[in-house]
Protein backbone atom coordinates (compact mmCIF):
# COMPACT_ATOMS: atom_id res chain seq x y z
CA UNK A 1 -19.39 16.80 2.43
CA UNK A 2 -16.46 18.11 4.66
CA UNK A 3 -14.81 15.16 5.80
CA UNK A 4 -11.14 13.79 5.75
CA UNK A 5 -9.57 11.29 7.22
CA UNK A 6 -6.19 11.67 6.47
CA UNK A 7 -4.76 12.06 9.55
CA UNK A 8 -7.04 10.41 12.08
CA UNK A 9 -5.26 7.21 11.50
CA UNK A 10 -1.62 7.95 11.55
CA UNK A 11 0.63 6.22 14.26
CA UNK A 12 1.76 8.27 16.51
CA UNK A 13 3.94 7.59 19.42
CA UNK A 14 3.36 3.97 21.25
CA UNK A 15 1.03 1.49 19.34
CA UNK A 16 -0.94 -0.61 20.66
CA UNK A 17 -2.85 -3.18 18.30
CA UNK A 18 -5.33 -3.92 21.30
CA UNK A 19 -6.61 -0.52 21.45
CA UNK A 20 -6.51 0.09 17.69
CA UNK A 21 -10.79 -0.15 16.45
CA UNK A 22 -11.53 -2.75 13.47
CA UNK A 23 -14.73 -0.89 13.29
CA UNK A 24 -15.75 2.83 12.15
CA UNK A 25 -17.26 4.63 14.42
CA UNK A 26 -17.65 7.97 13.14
CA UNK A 27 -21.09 9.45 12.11
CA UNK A 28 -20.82 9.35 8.10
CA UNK A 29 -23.26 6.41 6.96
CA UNK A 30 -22.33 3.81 3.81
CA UNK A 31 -24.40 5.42 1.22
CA UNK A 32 -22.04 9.00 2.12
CA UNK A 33 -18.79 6.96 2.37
CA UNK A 34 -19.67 5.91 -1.07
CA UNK A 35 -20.61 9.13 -2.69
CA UNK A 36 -17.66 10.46 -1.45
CA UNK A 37 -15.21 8.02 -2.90
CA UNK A 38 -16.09 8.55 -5.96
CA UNK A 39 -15.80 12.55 -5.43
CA UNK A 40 -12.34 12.06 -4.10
CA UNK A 41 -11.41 9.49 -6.82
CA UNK A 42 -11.53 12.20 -9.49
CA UNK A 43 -9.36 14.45 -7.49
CA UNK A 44 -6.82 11.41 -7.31
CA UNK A 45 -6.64 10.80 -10.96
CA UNK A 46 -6.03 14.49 -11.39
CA UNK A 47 -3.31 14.32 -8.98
CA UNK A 48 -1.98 10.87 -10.24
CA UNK A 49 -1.96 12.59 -13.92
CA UNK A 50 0.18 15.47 -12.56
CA UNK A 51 2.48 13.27 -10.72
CA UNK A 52 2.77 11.34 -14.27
CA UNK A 53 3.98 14.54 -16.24
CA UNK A 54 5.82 15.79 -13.84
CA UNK A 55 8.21 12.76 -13.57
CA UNK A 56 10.63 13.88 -10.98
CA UNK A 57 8.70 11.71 -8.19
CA UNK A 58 7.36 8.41 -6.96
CA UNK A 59 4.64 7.39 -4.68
CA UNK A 60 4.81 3.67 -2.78
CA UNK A 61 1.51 2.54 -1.39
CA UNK A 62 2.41 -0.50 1.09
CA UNK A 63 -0.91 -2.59 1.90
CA UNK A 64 -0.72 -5.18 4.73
CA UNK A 65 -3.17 -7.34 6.47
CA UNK A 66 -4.30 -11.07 7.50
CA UNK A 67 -5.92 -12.66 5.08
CA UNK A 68 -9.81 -11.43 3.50
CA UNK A 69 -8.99 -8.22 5.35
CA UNK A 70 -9.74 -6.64 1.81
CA UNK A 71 -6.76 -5.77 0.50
CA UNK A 72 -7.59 -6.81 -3.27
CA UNK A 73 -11.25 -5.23 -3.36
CA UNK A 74 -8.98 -1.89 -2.12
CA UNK A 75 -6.97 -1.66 -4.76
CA UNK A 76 -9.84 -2.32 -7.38
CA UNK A 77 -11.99 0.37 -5.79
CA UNK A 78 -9.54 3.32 -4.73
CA UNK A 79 -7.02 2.91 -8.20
CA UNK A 80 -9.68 1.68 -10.38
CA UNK A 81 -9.85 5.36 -12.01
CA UNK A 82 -6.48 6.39 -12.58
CA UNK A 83 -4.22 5.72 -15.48
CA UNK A 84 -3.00 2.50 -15.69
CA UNK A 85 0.23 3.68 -17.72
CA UNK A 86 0.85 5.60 -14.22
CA UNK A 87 0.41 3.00 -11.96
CA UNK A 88 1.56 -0.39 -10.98
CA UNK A 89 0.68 -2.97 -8.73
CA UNK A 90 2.78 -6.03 -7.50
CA UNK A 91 1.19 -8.72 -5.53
CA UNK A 92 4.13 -10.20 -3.34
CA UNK A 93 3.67 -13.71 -2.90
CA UNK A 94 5.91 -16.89 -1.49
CA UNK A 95 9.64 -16.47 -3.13
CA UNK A 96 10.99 -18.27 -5.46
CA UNK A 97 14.36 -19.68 -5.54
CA UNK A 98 15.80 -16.94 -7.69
CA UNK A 99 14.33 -14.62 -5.59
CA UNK A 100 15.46 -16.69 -1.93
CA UNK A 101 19.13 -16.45 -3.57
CA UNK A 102 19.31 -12.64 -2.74
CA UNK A 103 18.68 -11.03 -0.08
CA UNK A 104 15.43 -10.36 1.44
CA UNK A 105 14.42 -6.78 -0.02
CA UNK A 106 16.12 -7.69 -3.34
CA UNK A 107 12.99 -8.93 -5.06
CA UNK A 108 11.17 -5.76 -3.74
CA UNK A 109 14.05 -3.29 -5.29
CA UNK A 110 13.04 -4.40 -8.27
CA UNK A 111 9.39 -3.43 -7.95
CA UNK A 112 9.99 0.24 -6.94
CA UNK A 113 8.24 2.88 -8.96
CA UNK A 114 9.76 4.82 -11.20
CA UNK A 115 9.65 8.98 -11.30
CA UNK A 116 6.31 9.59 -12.42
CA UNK A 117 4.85 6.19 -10.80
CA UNK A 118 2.42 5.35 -8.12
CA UNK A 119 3.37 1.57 -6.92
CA UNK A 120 1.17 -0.33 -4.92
CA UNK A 121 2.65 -3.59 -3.07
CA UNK A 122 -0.02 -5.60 -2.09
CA UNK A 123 1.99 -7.30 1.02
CA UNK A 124 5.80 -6.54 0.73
CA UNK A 125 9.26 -6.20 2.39
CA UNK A 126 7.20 -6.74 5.54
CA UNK A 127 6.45 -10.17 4.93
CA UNK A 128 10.13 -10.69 5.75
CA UNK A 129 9.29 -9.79 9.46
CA UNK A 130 5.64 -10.93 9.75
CA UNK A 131 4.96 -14.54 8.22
CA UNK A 132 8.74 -15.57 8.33
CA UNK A 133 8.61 -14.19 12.07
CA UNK A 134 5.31 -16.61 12.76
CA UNK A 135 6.94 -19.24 10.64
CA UNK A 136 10.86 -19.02 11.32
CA UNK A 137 11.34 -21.94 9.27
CA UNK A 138 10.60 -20.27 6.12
CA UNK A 139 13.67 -17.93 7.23
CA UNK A 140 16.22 -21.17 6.26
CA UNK A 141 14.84 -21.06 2.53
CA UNK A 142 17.53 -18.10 2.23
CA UNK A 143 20.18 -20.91 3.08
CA UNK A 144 22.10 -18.49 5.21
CA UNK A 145 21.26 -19.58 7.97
CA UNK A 146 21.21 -23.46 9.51
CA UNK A 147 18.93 -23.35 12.29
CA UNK A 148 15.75 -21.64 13.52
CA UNK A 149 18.19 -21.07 16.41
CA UNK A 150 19.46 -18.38 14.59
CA UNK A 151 16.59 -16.24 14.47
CA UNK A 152 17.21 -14.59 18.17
CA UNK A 153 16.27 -10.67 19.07
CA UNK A 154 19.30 -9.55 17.28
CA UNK A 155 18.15 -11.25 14.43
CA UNK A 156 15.17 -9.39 13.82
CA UNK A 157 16.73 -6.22 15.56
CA UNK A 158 18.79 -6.30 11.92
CA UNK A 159 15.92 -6.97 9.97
CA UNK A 160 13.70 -4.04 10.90
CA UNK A 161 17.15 -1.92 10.37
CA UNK A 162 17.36 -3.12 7.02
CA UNK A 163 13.70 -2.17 6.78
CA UNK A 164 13.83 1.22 8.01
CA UNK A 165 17.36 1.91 5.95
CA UNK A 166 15.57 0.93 3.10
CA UNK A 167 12.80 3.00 3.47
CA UNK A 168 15.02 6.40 4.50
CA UNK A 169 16.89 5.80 1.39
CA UNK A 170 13.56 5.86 -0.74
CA UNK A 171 12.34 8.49 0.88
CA UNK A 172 15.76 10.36 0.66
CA UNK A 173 15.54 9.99 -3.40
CA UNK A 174 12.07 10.87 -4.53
CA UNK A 175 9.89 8.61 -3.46
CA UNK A 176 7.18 9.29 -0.75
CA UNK A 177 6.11 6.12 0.91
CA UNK A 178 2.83 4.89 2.41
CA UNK A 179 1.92 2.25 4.91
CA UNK A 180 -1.51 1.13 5.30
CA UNK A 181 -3.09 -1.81 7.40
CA UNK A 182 -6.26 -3.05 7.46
CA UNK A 183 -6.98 -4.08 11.11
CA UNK A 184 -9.32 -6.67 10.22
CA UNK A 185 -11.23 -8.43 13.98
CA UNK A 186 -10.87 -12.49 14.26
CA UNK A 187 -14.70 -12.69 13.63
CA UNK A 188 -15.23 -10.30 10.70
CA UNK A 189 -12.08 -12.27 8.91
CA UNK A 190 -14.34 -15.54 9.88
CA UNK A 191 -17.39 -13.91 8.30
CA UNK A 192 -15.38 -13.39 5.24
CA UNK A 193 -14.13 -16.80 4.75
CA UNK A 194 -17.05 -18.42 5.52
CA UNK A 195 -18.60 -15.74 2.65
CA UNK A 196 -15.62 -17.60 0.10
CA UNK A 197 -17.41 -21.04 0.86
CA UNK A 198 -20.79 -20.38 0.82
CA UNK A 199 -20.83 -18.48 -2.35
CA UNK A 200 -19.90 -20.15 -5.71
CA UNK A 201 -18.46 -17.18 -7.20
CA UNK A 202 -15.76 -16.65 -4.33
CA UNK A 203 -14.87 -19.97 -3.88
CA UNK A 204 -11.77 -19.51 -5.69
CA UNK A 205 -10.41 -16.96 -2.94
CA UNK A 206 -10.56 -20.05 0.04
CA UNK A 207 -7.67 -21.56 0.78
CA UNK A 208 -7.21 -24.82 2.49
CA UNK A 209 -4.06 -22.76 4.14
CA UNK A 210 -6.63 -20.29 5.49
CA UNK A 211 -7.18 -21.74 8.26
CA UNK A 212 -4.08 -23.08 9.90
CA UNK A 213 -3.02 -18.81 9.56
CA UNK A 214 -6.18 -18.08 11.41
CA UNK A 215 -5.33 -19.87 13.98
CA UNK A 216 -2.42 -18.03 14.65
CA UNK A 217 -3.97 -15.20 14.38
CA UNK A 218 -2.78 -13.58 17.70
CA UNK A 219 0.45 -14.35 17.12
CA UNK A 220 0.25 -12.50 13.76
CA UNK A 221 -1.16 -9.32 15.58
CA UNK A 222 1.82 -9.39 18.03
CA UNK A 223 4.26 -9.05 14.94
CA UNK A 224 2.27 -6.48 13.34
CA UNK A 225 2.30 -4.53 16.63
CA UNK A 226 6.02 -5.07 16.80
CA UNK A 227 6.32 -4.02 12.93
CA UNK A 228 4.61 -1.07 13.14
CA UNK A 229 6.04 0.06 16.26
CA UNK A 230 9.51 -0.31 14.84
CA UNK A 231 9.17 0.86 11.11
CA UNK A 232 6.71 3.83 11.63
CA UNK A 233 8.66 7.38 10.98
CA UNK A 234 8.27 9.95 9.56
CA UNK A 235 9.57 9.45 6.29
CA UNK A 236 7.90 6.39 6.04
CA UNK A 237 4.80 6.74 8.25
CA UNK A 238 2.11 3.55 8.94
CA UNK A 239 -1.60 3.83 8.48
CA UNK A 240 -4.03 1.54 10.58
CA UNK A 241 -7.24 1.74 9.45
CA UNK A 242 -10.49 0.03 10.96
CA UNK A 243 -11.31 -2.70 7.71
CA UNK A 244 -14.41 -4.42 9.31
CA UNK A 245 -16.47 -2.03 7.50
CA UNK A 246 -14.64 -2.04 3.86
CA UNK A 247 -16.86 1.12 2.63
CA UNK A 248 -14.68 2.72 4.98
CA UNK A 249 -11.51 1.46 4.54
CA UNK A 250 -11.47 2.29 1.16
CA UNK A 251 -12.71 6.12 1.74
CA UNK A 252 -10.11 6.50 4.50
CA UNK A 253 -6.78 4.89 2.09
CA UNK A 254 -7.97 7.38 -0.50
CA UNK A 255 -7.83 10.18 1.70
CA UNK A 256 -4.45 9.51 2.82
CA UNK A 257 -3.08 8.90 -0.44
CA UNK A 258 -4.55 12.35 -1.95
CA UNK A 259 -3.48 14.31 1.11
CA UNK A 260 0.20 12.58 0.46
CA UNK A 261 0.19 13.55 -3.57
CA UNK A 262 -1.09 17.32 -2.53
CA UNK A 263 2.06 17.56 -0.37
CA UNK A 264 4.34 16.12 -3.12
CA UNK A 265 2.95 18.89 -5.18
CA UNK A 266 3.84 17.66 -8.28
CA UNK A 267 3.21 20.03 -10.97
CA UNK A 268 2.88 19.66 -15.11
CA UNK A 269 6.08 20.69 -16.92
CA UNK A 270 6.58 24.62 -17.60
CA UNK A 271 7.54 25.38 -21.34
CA UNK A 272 9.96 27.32 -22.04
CA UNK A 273 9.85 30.23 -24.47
CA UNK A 274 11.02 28.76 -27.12
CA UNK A 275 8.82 25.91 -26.65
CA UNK A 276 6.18 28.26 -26.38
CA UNK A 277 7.18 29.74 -29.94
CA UNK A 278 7.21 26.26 -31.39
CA UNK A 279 3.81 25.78 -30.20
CA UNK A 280 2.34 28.81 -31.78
CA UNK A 281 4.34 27.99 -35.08
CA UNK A 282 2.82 24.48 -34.67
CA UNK A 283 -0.52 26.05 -34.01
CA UNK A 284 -0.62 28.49 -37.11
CA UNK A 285 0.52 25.72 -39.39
CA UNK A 286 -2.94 23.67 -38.11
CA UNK A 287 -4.67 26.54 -38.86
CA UNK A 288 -3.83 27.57 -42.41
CA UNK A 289 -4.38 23.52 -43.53
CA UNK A 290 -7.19 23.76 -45.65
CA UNK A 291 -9.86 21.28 -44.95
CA UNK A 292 -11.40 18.71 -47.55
């Protein structure tokens, strides 16, 4: 099966959220999508176990997306066979006062992979210029500011500065960084929430705070458009994948993430001669035990 979609999804030039699909509309059918996923997951714990021993470089995986867009079941499917010791994942939620007295990235610093790492944020930095955009007031917590007056154009003209300065620098010191959305329509998002109430075993994923976000829903896709627009480059590049149809989602994340560790290259450590030597001394010792 011959199929990648590594690069199909990329933002390039001008985007537009209106004209991006929520849907796949390609000709490979569920039961493929999930055959192949598990094909490619093998080649990604091969590449995550490379990355590992290598140790000279670091993979971020950014996910972002409204709410029941899919983000956790993701995660679960497209990591779930790599090496945990390799790989870490940090769910980002509402600061906490320790965190509100730095600055905005600080808490997110902290979370980087190391050499050798994948990281997965599961939302991020970008919260600082999505929620706290729709919600300005949250912005105040920082107690830098006094006013939502404050947050004006320049305001945010900093913020995605400090964004795409902090990416660069990443980027600039080992670590390759991906940015994935799930575009997620208004009315598959209601189909999933009305999924969390009407079965007993995902009522614990509804939120009573649901649904005063999904009604700002629009305003949330104008902030993502603005976002992406003004964070996607080339050392940091953004990802917006359809997400109505999960199956999909989840074979087209994988694909970009292998065809991002393939160009890392990483390779496992070369030993040197006299590593070699110690080796074969090693090897002759096993050898000669005598066995009980």
């Amino acid at each position: 099966m011959d199929t990648n979609f590594s690069d199909d999804f990329l933002v390039k030039g001008k985007f537009s959220i209106n004209n991006a699909s929520t849907q796949y509309k390609g000709k490979l059918t569920k039961e493929e999508g999930e055959q192949l996923l598990i094909q490619e997951k093998e080649k990604l714990r091969q590449l995550q176990e490379k990355l590992y021993s290598d140790g000279s470089k670091s993979l971020l995986v950014v996910l972002q997306a409204m709410d029941a867009a899919g983000k956790d079941s993701m995660i679960e499917h497209v990591f779930g066979g790599v090496n945990p010791q390799g790989c870490n994942v940090t769910s980002f939620k509402t600061p906490s006062s320790r965190e509100y007295s730095h600055d905005f990235l600080w808490r997110h610093y902290l979370a980087l992979p190391q050499k050798g790492m994948i990281g997965i944020f599961n939302r991020s930095h970008y919260e600082s210029v999505l929620v706290c955009k729709v919600h300005p007031e949250y912005n105040l917590n920082e107690k830098t500011w006094k006013s939502v007056k404050d947050f004006d154009d320049k305001f945010w003209e900093n913020r995605y500065e400090s964004i795409r300065n902090f990416e660069k620098h990443l980027s600039q010191n080992g670590t390759t960084i991906i940015k994935i959305f799930l575009n997620v329509s208004k009315d598959e998002q209601k189909k999933r929430l009305l999924d969390r109430i009407n079965e007993q075993e995902k009522n614990w994923k509804f939120s009573a705070a649901d649904l005063p976000e999904r009604a700002l829903f629009d305003k949330y896709m104008e902030c993502y458009e603005t976002a992406i627009n003004e964070t996607s480059k080339d050392y940091a590049p953004w990802y917006v994948l359809p997400a109505d149809n999960k199956w999909f989602a989840r074979v087209a994340a994988i694909q970009i993430i292998i065809d991002s560790l393939e160009k890392m290259d990483p390779q496992y450590p070369k030993l040197s001669e006299e590593d070699r030597k110690d080796l074969e001394k090693a090897k002759e010792q096993l050898e000669s035990e005598n066995n009980f």
